[in-house]
PDB file of N, CA and C in Angstrom:
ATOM      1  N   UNK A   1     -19.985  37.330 -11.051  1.00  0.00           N
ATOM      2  CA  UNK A   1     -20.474  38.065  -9.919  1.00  0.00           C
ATOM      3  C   UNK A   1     -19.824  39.441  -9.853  1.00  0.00           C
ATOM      4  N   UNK A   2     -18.939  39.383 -10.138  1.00  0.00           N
ATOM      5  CA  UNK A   2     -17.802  40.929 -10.457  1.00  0.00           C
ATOM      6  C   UNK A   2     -18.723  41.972 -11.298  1.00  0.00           C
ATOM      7  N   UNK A   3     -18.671  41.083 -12.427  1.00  0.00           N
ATOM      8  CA  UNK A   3     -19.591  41.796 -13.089  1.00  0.00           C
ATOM      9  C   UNK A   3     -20.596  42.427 -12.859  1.00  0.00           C
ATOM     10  N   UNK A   4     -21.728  41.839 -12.108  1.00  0.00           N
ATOM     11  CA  UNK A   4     -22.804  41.929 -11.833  1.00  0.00           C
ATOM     12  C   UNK A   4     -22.781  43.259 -10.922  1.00  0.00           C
ATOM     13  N   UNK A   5     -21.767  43.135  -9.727  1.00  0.00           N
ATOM     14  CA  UNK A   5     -21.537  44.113  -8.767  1.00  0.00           C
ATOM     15  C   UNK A   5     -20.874  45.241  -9.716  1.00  0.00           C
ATOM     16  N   UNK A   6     -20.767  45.126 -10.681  1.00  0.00           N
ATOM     17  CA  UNK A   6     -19.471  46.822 -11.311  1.00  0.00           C
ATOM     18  C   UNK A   6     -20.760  47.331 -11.902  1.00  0.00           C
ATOM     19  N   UNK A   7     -21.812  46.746 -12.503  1.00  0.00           N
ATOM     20  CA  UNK A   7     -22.684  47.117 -13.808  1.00  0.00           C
ATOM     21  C   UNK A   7     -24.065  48.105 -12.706  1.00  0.00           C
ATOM     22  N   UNK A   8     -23.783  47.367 -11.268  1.00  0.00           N
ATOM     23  CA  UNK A   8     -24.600  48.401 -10.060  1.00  0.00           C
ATOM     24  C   UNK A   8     -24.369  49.781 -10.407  1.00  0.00           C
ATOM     25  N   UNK A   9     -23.825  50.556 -10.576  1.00  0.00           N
ATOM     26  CA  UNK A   9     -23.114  51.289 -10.045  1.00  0.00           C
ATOM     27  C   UNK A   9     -23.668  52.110 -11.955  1.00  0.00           C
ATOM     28  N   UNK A  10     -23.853  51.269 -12.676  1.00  0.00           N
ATOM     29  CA  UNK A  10     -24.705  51.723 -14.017  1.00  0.00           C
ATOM     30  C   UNK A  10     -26.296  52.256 -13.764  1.00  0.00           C
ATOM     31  N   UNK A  11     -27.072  53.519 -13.612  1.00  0.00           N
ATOM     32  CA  UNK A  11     -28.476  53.668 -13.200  1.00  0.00           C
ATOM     33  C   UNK A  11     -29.404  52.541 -14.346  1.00  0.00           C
ATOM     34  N   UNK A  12     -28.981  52.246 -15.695  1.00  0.00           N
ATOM     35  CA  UNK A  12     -30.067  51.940 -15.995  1.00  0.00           C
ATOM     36  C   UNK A  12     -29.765  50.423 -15.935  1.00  0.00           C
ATOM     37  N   UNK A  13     -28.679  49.742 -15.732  1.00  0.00           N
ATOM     38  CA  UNK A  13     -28.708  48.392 -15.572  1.00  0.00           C
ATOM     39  C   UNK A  13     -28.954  47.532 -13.734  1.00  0.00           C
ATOM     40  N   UNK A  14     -28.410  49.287 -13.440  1.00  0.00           N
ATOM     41  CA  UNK A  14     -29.120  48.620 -11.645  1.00  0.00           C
ATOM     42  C   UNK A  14     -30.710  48.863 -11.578  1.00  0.00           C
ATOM     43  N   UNK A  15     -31.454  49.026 -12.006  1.00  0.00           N
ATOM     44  CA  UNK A  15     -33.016  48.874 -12.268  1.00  0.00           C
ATOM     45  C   UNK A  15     -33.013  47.728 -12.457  1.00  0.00           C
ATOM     46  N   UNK A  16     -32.558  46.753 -13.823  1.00  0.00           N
ATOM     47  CA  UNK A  16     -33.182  45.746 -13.648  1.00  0.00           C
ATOM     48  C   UNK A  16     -32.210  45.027 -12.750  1.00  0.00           C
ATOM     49  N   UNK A  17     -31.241  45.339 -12.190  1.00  0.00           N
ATOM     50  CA  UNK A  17     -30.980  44.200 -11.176  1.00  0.00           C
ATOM     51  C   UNK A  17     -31.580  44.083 -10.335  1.00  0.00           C
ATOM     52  N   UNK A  18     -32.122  45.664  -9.602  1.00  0.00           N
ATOM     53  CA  UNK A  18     -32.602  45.477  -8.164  1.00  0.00           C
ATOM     54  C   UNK A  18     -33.987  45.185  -8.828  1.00  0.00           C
ATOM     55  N   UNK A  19     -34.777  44.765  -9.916  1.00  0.00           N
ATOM     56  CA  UNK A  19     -35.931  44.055  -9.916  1.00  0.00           C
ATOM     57  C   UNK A  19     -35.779  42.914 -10.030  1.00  0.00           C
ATOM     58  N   UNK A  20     -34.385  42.447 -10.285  1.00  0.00           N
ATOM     59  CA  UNK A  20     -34.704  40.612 -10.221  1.00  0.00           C
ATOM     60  C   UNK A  20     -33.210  40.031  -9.192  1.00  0.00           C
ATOM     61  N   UNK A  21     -33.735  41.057  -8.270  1.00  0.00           N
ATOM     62  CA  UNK A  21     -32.413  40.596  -7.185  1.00  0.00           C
ATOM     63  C   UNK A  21     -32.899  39.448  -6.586  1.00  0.00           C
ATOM     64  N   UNK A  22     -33.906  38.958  -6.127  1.00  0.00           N
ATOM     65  CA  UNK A  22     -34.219  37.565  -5.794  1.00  0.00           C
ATOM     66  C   UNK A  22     -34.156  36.607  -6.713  1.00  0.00           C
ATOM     67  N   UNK A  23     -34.190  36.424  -7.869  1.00  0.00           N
ATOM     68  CA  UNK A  23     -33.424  35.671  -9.006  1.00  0.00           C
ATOM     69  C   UNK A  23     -31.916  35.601  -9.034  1.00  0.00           C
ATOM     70  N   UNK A  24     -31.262  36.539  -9.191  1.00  0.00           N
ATOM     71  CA  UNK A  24     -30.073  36.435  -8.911  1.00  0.00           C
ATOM     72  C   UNK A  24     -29.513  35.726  -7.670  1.00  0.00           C
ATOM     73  N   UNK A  25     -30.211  36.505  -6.540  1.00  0.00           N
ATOM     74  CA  UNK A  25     -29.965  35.704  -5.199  1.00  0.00           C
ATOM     75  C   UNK A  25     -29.815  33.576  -5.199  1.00  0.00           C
ATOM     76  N   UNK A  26     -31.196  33.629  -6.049  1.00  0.00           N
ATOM     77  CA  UNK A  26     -31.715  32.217  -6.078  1.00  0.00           C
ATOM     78  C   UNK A  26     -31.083  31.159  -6.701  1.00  0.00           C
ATOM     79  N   UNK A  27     -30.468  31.927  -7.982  1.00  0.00           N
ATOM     80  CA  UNK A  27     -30.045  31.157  -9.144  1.00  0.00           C
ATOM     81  C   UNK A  27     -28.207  31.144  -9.113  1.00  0.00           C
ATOM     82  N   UNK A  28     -27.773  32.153  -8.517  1.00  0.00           N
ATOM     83  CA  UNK A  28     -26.556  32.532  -8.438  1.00  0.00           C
ATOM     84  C   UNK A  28     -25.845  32.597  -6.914  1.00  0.00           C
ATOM     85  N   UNK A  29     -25.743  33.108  -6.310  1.00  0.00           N
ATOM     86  CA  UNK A  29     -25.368  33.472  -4.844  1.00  0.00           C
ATOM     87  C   UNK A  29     -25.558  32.145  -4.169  1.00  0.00           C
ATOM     88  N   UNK A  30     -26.772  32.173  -4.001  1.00  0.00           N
ATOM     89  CA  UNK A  30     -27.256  31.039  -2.711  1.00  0.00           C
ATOM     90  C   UNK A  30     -25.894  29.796  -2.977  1.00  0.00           C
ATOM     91  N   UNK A  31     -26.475  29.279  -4.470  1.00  0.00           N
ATOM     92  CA  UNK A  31     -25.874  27.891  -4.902  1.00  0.00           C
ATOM     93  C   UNK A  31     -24.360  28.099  -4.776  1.00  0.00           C
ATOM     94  N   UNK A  32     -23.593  29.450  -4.787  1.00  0.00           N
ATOM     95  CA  UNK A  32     -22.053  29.229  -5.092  1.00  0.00           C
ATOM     96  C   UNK A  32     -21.563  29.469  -3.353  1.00  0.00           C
ATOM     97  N   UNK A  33     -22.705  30.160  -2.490  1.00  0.00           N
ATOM     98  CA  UNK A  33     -22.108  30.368  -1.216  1.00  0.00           C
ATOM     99  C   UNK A  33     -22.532  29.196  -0.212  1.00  0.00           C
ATOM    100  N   UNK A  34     -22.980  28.047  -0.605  1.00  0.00           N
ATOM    101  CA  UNK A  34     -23.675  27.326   0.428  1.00  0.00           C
ATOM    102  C   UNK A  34     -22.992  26.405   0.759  1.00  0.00           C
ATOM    103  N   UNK A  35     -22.745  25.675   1.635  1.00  0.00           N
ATOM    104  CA  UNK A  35     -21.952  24.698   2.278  1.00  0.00           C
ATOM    105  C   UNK A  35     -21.638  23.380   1.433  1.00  0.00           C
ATOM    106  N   UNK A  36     -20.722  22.758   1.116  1.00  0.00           N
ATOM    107  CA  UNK A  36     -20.665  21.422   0.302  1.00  0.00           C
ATOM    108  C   UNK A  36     -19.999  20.433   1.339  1.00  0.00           C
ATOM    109  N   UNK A  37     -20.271  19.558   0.677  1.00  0.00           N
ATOM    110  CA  UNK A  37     -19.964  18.049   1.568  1.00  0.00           C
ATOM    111  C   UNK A  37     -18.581  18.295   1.349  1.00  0.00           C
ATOM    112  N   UNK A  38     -17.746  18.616   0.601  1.00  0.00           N
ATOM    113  CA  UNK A  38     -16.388  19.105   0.413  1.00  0.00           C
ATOM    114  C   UNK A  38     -15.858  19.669   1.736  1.00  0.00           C
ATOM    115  N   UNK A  39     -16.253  20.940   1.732  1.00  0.00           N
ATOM    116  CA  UNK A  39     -16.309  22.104   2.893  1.00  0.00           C
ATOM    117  C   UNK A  39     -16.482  21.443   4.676  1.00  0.00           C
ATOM    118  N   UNK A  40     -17.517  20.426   4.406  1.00  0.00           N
ATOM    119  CA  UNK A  40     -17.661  19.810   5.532  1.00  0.00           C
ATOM    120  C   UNK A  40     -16.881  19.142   6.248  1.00  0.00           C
ATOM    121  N   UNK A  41     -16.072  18.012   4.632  1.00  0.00           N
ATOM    122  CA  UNK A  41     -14.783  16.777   5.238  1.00  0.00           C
ATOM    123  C   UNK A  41     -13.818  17.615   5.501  1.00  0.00           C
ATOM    124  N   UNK A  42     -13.429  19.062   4.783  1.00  0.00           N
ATOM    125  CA  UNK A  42     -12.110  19.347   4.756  1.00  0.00           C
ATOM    126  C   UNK A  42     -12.113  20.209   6.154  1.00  0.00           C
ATOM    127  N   UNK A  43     -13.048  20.653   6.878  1.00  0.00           N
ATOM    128  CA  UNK A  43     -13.321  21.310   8.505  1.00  0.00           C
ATOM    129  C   UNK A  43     -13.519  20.240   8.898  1.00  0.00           C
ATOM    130  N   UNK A  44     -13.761  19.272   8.804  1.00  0.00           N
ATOM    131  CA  UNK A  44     -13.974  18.059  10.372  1.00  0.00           C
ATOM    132  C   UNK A  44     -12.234  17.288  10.068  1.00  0.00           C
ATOM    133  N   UNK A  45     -11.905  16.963   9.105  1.00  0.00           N
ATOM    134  CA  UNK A  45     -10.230  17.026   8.887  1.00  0.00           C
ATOM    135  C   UNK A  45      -9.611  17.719   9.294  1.00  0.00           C
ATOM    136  N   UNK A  46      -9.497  19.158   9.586  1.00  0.00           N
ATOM    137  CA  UNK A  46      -9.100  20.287  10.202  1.00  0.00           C
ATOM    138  C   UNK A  46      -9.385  21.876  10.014  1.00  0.00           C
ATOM    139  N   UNK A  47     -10.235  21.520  11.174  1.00  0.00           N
ATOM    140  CA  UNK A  47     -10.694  23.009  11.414  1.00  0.00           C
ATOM    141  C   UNK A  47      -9.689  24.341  11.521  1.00  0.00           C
ATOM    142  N   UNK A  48      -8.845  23.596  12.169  1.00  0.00           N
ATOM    143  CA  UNK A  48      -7.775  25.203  11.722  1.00  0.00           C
ATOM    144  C   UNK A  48      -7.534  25.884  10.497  1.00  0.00           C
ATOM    145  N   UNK A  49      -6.778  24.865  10.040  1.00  0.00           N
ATOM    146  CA  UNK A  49      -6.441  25.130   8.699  1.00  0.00           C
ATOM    147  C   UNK A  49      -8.132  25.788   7.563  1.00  0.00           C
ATOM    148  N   UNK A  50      -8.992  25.162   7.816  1.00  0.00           N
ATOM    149  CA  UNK A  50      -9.591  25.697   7.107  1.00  0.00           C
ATOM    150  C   UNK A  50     -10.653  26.844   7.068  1.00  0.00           C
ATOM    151  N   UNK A  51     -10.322  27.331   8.692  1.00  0.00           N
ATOM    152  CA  UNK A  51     -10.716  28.780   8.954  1.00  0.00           C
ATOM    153  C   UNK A  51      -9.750  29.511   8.737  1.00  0.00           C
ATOM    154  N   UNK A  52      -8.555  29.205   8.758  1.00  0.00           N
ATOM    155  CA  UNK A  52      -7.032  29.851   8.313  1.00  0.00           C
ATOM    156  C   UNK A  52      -7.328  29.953   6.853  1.00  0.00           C
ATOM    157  N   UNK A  53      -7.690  29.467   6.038  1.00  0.00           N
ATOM    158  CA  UNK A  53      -7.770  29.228   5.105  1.00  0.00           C
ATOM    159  C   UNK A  53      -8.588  30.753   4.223  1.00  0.00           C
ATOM    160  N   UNK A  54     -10.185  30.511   4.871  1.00  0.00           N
ATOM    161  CA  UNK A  54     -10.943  31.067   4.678  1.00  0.00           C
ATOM    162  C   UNK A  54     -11.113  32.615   5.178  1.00  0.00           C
ATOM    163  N   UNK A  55     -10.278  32.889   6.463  1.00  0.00           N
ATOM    164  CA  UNK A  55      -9.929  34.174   7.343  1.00  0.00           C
ATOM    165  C   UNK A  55      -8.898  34.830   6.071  1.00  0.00           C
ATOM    166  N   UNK A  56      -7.755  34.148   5.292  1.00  0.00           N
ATOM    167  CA  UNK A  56      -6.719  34.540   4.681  1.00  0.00           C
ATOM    168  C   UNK A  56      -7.281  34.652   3.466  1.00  0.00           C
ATOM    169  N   UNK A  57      -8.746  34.216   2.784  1.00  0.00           N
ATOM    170  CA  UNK A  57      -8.867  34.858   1.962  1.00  0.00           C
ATOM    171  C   UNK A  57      -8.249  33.665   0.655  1.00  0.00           C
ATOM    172  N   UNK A  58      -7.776  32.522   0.905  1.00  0.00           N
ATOM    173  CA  UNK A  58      -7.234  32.174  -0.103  1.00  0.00           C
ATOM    174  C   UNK A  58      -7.603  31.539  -0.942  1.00  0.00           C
ATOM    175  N   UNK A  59      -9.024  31.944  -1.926  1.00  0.00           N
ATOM    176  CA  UNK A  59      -9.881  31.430  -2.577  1.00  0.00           C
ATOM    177  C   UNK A  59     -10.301  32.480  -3.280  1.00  0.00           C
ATOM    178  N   UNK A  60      -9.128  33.874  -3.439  1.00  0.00           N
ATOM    179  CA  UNK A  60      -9.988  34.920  -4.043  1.00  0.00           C
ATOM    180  C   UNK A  60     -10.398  35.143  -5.246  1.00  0.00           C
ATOM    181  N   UNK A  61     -10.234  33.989  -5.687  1.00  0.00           N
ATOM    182  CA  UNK A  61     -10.702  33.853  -7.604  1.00  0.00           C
ATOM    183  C   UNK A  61     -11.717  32.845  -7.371  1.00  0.00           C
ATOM    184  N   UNK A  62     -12.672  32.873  -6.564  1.00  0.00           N
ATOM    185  CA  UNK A  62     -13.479  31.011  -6.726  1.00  0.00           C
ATOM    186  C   UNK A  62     -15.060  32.528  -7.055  1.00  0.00           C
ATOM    187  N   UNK A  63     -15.554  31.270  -7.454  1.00  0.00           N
ATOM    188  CA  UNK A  63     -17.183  31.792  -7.561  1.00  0.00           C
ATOM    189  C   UNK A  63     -17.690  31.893  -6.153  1.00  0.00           C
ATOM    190  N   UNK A  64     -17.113  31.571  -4.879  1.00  0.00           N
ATOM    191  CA  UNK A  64     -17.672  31.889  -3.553  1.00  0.00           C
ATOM    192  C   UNK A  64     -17.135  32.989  -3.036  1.00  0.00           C
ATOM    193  N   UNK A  65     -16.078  33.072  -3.062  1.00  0.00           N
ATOM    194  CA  UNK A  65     -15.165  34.550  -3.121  1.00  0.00           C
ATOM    195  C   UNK A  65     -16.022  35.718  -3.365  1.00  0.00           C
ATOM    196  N   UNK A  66     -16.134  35.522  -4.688  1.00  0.00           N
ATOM    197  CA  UNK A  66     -16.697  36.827  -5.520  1.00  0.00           C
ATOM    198  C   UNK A  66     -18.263  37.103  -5.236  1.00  0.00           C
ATOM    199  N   UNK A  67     -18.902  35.634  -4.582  1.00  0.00           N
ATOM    200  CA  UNK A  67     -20.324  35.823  -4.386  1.00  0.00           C
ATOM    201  C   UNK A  67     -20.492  36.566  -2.764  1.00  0.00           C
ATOM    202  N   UNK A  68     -19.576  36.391  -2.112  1.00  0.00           N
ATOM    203  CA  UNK A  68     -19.328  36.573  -1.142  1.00  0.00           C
ATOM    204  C   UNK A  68     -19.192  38.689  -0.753  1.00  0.00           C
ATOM    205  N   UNK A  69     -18.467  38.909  -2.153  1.00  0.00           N
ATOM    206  CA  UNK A  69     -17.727  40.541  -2.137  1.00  0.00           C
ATOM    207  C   UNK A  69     -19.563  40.875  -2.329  1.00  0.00           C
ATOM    208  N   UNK A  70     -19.993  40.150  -3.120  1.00  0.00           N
ATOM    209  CA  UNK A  70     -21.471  40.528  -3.869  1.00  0.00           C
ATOM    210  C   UNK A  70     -22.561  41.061  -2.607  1.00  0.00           C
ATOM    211  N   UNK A  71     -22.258  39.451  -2.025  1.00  0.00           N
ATOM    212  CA  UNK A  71     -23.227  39.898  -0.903  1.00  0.00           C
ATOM    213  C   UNK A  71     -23.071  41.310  -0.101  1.00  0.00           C
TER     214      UNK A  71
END
């Protein structure tokens, strides 16, 4: 996703991104930012901690992280 966001900033490779930005969206983003049954037990276990968690950022190497800077 790093990638994807640095290569923007290229005129002829942000053409074809922004033509298959709903692919990307679809195939990439959606699936790494969307809620998991994981995410669910570990907030109904404790919600503090895991808005503490997520407020602090401490996931800044995960594929949700980075999909997240993307968005």
């Amino acid at each position: 996703m790093k990638y994807i966001g640095d290569i923007l900033h290229n005129p002829k490779q942000s053409l074809f991104l922004k033509n298959n930005l709903m692919k990307i969206f679809d195939c990439l983003v959606m699936p790494n930012i969307a809620i998991t049954e994981y995410d669910k037990e570990e907030y109904e276990e404790d919600p503090d901690a895991y808005i503490r968690n997520d407020l602090e950022e401490a996931d800044t190497e995960t594929r949700r992280r980075n999909c997240m800077r993307f968005v």
